[in-house]
C-alpha atoms as a PDB file:
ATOM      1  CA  UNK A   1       0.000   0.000   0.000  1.00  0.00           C
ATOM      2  CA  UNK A   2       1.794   3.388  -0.812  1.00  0.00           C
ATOM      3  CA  UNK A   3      -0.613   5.421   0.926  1.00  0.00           C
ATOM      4  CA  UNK A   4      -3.796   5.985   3.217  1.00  0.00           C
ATOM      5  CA  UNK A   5      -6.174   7.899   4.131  1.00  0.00           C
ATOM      6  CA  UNK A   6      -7.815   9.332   7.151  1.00  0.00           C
ATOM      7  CA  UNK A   7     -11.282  11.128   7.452  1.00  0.00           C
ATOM      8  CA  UNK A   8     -13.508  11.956   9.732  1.00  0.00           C
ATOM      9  CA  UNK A   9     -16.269  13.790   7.798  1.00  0.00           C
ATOM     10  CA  UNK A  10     -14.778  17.418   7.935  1.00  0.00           C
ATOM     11  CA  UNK A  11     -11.028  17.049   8.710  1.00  0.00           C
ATOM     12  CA  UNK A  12      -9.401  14.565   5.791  1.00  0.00           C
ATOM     13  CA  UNK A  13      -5.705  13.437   5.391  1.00  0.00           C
ATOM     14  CA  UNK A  14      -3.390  11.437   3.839  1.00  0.00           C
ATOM     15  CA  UNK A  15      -0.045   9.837   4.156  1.00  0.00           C
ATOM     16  CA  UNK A  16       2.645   8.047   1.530  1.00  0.00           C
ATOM     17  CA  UNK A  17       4.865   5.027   3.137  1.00  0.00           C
ATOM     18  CA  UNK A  18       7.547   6.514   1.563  1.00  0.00           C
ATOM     19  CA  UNK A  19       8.743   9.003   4.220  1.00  0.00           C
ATOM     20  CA  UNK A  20       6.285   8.289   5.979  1.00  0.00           C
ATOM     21  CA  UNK A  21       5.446  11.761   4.942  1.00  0.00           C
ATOM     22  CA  UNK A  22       1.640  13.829   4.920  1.00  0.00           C
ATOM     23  CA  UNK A  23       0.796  14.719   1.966  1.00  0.00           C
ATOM     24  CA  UNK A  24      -2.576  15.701   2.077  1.00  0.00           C
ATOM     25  CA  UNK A  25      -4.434  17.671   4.964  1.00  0.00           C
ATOM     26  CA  UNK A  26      -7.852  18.937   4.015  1.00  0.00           C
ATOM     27  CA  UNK A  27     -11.003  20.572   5.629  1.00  0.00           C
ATOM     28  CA  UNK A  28     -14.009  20.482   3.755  1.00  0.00           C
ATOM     29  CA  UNK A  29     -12.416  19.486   0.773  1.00  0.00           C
ATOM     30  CA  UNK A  30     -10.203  21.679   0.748  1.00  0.00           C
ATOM     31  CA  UNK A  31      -6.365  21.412   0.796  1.00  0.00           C
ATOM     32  CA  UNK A  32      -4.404  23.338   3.128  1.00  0.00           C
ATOM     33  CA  UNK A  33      -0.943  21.584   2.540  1.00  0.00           C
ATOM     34  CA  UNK A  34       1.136  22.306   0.046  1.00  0.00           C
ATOM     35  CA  UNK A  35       0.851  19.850  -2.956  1.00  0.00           C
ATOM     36  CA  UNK A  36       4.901  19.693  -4.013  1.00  0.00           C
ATOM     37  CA  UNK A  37       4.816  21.343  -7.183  1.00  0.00           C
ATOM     38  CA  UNK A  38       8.472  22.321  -9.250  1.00  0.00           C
ATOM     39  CA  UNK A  39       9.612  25.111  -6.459  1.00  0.00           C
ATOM     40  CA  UNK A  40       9.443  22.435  -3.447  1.00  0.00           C
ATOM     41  CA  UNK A  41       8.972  18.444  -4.550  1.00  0.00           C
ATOM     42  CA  UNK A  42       7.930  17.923  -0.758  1.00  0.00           C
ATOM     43  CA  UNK A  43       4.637  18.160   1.544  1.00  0.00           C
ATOM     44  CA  UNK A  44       5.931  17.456   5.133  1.00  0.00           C
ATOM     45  CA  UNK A  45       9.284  15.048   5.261  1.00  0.00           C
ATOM     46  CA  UNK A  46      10.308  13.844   8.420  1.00  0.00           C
ATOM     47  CA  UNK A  47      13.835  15.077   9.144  1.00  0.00           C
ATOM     48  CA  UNK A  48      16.308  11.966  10.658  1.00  0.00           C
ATOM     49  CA  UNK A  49      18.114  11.505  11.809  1.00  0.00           C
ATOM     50  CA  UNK A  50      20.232  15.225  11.388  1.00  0.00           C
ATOM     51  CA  UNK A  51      18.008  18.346  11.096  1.00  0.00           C
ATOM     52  CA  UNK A  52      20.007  20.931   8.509  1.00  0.00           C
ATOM     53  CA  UNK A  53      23.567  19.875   7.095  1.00  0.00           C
ATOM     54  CA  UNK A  54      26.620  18.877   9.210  1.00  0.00           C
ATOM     55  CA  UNK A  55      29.981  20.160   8.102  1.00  0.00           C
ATOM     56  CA  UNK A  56      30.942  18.714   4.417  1.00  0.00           C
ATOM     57  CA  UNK A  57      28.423  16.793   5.106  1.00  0.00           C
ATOM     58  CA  UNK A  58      30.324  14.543   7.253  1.00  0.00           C
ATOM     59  CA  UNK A  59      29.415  12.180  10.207  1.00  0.00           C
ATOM     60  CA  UNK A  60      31.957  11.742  12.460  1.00  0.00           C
ATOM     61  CA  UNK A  61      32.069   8.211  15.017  1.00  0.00           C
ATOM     62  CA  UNK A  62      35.306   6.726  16.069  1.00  0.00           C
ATOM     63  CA  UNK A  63      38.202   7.434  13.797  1.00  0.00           C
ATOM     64  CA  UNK A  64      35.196   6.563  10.826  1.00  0.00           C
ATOM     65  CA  UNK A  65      33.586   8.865   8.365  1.00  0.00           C
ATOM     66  CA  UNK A  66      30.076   8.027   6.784  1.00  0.00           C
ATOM     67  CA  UNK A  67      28.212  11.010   4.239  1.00  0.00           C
ATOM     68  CA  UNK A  68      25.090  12.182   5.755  1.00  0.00           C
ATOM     69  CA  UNK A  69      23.394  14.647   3.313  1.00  0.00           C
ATOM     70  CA  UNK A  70      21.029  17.438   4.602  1.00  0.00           C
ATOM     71  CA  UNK A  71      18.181  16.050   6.734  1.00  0.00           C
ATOM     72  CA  UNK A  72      19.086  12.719   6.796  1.00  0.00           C
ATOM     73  CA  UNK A  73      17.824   9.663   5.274  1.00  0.00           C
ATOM     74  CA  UNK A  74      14.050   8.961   6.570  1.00  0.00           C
ATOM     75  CA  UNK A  75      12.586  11.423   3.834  1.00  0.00           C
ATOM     76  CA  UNK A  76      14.057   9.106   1.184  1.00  0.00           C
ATOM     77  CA  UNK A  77      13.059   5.579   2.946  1.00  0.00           C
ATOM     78  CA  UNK A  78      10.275   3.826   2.758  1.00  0.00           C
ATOM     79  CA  UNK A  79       8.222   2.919   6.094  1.00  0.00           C
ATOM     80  CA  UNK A  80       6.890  -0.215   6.919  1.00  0.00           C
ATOM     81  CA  UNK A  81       2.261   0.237   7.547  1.00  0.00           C
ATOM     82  CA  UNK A  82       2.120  -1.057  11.278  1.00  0.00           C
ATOM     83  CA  UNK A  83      -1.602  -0.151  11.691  1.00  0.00           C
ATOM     84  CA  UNK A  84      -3.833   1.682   9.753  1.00  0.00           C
ATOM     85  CA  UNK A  85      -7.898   2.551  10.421  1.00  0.00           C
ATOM     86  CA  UNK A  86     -10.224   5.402   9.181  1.00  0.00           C
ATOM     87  CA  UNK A  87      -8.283   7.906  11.847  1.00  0.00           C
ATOM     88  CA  UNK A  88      -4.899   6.525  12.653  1.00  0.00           C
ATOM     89  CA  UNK A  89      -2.284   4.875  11.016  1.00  0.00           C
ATOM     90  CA  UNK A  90       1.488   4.070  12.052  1.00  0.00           C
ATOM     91  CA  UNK A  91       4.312   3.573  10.216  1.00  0.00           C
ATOM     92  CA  UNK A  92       7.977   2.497  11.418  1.00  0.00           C
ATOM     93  CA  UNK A  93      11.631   2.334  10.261  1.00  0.00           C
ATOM     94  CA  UNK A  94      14.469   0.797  11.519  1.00  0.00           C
ATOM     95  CA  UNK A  95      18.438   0.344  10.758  1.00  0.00           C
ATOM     96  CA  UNK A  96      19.070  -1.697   8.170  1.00  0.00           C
ATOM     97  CA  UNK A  97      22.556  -2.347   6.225  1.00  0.00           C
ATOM     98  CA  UNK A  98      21.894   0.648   3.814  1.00  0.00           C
ATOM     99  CA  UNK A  99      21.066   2.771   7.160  1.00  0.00           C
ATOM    100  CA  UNK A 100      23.953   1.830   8.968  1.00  0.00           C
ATOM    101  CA  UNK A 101      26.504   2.695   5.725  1.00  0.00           C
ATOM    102  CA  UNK A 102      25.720   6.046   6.608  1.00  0.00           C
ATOM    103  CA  UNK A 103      24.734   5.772   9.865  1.00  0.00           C
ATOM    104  CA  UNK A 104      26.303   3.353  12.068  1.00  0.00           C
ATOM    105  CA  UNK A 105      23.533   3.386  15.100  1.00  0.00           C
ATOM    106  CA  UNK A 106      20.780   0.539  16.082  1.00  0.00           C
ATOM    107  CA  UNK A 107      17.379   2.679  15.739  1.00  0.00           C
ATOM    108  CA  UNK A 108      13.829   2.429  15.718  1.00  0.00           C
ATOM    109  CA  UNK A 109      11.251   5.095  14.384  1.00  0.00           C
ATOM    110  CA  UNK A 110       7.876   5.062  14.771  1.00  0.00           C
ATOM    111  CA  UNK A 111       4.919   7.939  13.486  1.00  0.00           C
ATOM    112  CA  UNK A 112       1.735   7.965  14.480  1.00  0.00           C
ATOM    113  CA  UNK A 113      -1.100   9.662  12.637  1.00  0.00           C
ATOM    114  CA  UNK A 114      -4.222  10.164  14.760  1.00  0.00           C
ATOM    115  CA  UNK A 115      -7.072  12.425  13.001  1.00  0.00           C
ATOM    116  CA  UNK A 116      -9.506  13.866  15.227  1.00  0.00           C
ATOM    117  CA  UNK A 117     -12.398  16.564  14.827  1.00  0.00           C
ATOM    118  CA  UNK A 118     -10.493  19.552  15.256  1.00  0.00           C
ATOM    119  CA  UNK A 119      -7.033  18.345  13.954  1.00  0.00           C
ATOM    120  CA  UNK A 120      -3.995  15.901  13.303  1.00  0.00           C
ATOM    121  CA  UNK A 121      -1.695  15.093  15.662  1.00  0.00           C
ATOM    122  CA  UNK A 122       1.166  13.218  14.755  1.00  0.00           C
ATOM    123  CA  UNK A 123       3.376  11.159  17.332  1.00  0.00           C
ATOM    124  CA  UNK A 124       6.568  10.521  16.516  1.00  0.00           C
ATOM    125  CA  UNK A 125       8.545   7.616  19.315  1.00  0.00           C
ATOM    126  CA  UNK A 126      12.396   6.893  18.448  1.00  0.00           C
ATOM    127  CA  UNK A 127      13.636   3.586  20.233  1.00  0.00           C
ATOM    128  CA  UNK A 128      17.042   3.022  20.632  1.00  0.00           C
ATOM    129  CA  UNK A 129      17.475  -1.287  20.272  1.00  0.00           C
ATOM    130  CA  UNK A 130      21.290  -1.266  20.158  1.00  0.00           C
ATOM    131  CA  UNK A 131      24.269  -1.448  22.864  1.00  0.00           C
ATOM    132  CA  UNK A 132      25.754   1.793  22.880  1.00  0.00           C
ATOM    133  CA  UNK A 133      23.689   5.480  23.207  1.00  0.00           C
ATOM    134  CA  UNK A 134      22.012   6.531  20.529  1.00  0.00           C
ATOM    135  CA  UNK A 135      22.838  10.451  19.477  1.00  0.00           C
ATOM    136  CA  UNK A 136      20.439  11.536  16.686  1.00  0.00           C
ATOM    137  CA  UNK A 137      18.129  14.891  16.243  1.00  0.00           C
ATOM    138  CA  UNK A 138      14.138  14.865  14.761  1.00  0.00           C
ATOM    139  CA  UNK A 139      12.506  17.586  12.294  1.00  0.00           C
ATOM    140  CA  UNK A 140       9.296  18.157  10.903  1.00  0.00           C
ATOM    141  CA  UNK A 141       8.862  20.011   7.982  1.00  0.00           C
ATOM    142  CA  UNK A 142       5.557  20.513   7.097  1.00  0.00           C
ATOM    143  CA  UNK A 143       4.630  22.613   4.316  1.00  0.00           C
ATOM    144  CA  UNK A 144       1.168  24.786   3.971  1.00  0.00           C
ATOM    145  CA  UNK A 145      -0.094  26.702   1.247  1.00  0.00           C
ATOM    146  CA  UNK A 146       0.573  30.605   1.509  1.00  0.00           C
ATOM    147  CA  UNK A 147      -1.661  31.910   1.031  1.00  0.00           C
ATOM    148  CA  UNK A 148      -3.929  29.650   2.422  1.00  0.00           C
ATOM    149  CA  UNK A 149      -6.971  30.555   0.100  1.00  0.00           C
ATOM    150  CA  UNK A 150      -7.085  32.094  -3.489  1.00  0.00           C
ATOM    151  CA  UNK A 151      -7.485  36.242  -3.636  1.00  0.00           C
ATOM    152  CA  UNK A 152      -5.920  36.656  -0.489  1.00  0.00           C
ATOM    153  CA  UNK A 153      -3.056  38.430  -0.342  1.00  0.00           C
ATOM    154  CA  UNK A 154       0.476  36.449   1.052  1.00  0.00           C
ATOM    155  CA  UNK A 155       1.288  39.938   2.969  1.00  0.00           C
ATOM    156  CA  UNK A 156      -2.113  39.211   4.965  1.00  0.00           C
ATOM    157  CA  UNK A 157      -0.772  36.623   6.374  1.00  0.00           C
ATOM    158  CA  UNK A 158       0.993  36.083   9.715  1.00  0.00           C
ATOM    159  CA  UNK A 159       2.199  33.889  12.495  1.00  0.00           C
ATOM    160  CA  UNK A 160       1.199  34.735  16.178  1.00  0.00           C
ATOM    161  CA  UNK A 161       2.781  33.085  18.673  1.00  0.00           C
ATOM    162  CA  UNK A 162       1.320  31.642  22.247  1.00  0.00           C
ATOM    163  CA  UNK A 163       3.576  34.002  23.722  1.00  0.00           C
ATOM    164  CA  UNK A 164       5.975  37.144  23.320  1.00  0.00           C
ATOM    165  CA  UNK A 165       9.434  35.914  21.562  1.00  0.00           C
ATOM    166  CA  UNK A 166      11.610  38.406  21.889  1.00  0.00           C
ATOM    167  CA  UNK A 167      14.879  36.376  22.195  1.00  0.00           C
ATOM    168  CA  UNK A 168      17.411  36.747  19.199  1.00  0.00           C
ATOM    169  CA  UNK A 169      16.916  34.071  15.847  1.00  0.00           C
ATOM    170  CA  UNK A 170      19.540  32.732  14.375  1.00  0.00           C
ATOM    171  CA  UNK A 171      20.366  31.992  10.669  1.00  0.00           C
ATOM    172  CA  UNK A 172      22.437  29.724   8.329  1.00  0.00           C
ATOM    173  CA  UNK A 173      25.343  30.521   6.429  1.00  0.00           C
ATOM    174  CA  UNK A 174      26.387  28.212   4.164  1.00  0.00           C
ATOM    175  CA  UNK A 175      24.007  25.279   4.897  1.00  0.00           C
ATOM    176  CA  UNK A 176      25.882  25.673   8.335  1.00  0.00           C
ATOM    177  CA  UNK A 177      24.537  27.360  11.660  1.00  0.00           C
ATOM    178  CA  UNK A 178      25.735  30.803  11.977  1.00  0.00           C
ATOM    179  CA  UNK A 179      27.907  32.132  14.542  1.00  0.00           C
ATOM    180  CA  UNK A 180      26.175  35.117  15.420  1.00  0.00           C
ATOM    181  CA  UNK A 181      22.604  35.500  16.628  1.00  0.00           C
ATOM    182  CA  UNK A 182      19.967  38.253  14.885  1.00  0.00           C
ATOM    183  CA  UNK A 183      17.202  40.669  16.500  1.00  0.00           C
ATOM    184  CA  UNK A 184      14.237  38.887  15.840  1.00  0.00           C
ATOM    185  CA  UNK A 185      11.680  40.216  13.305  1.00  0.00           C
ATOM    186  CA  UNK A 186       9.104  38.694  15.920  1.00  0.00           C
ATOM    187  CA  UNK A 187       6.695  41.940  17.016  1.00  0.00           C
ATOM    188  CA  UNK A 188       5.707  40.987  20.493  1.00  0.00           C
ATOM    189  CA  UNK A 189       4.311  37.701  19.536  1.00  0.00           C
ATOM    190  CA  UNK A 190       3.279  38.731  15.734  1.00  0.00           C
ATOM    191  CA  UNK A 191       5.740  38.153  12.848  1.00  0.00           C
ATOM    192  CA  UNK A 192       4.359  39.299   9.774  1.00  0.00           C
ATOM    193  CA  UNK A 193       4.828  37.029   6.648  1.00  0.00           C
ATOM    194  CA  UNK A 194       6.414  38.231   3.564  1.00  0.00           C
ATOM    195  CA  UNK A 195       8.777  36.689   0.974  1.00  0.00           C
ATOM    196  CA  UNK A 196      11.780  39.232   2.028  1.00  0.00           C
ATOM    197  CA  UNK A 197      11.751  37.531   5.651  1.00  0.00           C
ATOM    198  CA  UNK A 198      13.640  34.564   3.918  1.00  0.00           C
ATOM    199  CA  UNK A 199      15.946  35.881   1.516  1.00  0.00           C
ATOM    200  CA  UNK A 200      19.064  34.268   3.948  1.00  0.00           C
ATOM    201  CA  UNK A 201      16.903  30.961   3.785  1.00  0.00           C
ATOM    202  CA  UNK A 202      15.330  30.129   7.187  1.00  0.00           C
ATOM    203  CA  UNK A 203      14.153  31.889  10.502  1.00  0.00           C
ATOM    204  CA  UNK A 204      15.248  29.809  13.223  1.00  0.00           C
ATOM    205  CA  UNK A 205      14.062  30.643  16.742  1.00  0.00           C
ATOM    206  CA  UNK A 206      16.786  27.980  18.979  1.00  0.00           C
ATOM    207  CA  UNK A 207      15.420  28.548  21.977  1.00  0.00           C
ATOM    208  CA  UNK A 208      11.465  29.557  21.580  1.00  0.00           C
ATOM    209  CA  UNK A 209       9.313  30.711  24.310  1.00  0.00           C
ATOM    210  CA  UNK A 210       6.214  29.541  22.910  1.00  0.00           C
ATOM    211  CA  UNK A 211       4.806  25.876  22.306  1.00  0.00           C
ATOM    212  CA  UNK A 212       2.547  27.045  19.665  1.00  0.00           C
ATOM    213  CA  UNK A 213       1.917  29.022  16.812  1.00  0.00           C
ATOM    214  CA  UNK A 214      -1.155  30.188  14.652  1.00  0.00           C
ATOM    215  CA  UNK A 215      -1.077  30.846  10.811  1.00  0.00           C
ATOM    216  CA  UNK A 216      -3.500  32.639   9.037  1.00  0.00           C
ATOM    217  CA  UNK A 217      -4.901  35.609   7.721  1.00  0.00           C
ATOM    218  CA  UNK A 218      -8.579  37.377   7.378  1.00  0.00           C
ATOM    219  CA  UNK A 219     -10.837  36.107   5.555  1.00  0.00           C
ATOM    220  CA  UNK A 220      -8.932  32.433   5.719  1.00  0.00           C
ATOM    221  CA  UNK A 221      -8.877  28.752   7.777  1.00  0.00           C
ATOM    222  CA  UNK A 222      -6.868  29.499  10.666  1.00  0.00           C
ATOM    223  CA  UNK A 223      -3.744  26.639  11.219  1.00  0.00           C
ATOM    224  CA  UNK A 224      -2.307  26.802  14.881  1.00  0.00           C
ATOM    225  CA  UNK A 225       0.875  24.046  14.750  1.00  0.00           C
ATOM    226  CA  UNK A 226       1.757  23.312  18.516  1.00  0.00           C
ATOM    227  CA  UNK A 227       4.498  20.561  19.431  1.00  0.00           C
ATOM    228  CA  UNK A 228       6.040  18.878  22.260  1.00  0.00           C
ATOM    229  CA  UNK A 229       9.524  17.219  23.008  1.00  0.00           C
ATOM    230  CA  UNK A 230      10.964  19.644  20.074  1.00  0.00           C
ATOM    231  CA  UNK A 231      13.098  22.340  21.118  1.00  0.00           C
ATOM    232  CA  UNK A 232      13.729  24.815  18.316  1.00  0.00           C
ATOM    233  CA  UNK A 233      11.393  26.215  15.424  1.00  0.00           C
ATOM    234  CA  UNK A 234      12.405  27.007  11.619  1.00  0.00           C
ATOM    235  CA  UNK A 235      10.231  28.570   9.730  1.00  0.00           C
ATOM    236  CA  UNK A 236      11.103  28.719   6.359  1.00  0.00           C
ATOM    237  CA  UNK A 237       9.897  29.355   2.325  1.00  0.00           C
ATOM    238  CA  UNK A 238      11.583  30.011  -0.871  1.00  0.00           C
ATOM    239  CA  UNK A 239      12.021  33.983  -1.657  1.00  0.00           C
ATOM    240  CA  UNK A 240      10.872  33.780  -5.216  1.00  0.00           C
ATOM    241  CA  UNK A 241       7.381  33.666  -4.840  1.00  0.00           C
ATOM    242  CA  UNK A 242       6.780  30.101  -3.794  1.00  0.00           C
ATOM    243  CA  UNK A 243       3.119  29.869  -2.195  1.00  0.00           C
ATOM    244  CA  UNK A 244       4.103  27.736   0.548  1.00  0.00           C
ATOM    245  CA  UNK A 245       5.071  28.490   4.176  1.00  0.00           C
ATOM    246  CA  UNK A 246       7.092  25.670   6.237  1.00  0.00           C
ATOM    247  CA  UNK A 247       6.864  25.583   9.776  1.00  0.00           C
ATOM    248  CA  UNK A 248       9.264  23.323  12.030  1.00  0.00           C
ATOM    249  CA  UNK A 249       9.253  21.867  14.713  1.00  0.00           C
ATOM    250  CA  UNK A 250      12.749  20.210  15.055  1.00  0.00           C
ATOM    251  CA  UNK A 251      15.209  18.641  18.048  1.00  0.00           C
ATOM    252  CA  UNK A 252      18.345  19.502  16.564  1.00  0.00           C
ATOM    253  CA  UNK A 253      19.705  21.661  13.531  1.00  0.00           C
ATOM    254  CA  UNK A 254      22.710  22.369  11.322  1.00  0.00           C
ATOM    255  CA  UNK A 255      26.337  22.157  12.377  1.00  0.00           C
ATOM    256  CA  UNK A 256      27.818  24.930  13.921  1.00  0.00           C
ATOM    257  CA  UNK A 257      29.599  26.658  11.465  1.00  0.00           C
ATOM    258  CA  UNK A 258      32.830  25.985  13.663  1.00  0.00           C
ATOM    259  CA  UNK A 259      32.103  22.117  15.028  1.00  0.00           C
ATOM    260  CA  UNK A 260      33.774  19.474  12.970  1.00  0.00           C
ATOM    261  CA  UNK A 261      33.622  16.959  15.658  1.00  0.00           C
ATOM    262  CA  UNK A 262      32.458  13.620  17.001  1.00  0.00           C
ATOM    263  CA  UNK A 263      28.994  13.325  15.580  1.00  0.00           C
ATOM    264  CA  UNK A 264      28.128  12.736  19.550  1.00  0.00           C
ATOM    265  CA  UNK A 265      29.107  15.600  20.292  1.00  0.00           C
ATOM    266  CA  UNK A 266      26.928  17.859  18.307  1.00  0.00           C
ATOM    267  CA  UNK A 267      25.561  20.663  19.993  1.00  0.00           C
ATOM    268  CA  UNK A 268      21.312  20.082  19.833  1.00  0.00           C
ATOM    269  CA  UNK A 269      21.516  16.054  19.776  1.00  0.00           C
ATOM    270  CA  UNK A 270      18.841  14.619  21.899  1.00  0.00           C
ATOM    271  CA  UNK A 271      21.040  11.336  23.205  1.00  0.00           C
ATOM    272  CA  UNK A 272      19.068   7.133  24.136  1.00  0.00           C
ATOM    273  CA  UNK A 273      20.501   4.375  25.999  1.00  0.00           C
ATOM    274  CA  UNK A 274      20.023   1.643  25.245  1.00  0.00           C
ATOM    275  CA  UNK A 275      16.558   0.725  25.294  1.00  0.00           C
ATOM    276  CA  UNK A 276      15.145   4.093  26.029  1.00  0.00           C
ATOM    277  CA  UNK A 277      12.515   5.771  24.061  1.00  0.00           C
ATOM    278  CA  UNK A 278      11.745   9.135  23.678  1.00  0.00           C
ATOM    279  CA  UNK A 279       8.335  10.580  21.826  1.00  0.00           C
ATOM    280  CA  UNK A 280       8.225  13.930  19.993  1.00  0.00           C
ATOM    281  CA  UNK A 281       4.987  15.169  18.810  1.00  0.00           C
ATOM    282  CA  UNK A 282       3.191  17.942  16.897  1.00  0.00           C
ATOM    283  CA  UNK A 283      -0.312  18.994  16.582  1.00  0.00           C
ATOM    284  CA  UNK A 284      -2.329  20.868  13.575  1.00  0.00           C
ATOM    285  CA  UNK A 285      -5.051  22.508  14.905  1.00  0.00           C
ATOM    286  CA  UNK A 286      -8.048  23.596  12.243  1.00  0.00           C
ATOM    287  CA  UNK A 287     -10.586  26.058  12.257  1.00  0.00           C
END
């Protein structure tokens, strides 16, 4: 089965087994994610197990080098269909020799899709099965249309956070994490959307005060994305007029742009013994 549904009357979506990735998310009908046309081929991948790039796009673990490409690999693997009914599905992934030639950890990663009448919540549990800790970082990377409904304008648009954020953003240079932190274009908890805020690619808030966010503008469906178990936001679209608008939940991001160590060592890793678990999740709220 490459893909399935979930629907509950007003709320519909659906997701692919390969990347275990959403690809649909409708109400009414209608579609609110963005349907990977030529600017972005993507609706929502799941980012593992890096978040951004790591230095020349090199893992580092004892005296060994493996090539780890931006995100990581779980966008570009198929999942396994654990369980699937009319509201929830899961999906899981784990190491396998391909995995391990670029990733040499014992791993487990499981997403749950629950639909219920006011949203989606997606659940996302990372097992570590093997004999030595697990380092490893989690994104999500879902993708909505901006503007969220023909004849409005993309400049109507905005993100208002659960709570003031005025601590400093950060940016990347280079596919790498900058060294510097920015001012934040975040007005009290308002940051208005237009396509200038991403010229220098993504706004990433490292250490966000809020555990929510709501998208939308006048006139539109209003999208609040809340998450928990994630400890940094991107939010990110292409400057050239792309009518999409990516926000991100992630544990994790880029390489420093001066670490070029031990991959364990990266600064943002969230770090299993063996046999631990931890769960990340996210929420989309609709209304």
């Amino acid at each position: 089965m490459d893909r399935h549904t979930l629907s509950n009357g007003r709320l519909g979506a659906a997701i692919k087994a390969d990347g275990a990735e959403l690809c649909s998310l409708t109400l009414d009908g209608r579609e609110l994610l963005w349907q990977a046309g030529p600017e972005w081929p993507r609706h929502a991948p799941v980012l593992f197990p890096i978040v951004g790039r790591l230095k020349d796009n090199t893992l580092r673990h004892r005296g060994r080098t493996y090539r780890m490409t931006q995100h990581g690999f779980a966008r570009d693997r198929r999942f396994a269909w654990e369980e699937h009914t009319p509201t929830l599905c899961r999906l899981s992934l784990s190491d396998d020799a391909q995995t391990r030639a670029l990733y040499p950890f014992a791993f487990r990663l499981e997403l749950i899709f629950e639909l219920d009448a006011e949203g989606l919540t997606i659940r996302h549990r990372i097992t570590n099965p093997g004999d030595e800790a697990l380092p490893a970082s989690l994104g999500v990377h879902p993708a909505f249309l901006w503007p969220l409904q023909g004849g409005v304008p993309k400049e109507a648009h905005e993100l208002l956070f659960e709570t003031d954020e005025p601590a400093p953003i950060r940016r990347v240079d280079g596919g790498l994490l900058s060294r510097h932190p920015e001012p934040t274009p975040v007005e009290g908890r308002r940051l208005p959307l237009t396509e200038g805020l991403f010229t220098r690619d993504a706004v990433i808030l490292d250490r966000p005060a809020s555990r929510s966010v709501r998208y939308g503008a006048p006139g539109t469906p209003s999208l609040t994305v809340s998450w928990e178990g994630f400890q940094e936001l991107g939010i990110w679209s292409k400057p050239t007029g792309a009518p999409f608008l990516c926000i991100e939940p992630w544990h994790g991001h880029a390489s420093p742009a001066d670490f070029d160590g031990e991959f364990a060592d990266k600064p943002g890793l969230l770090h299993l013994t063996p046999g631990a678990m931890r769960e990340l999740s996210y929420r989309i709220a609709v209304r």
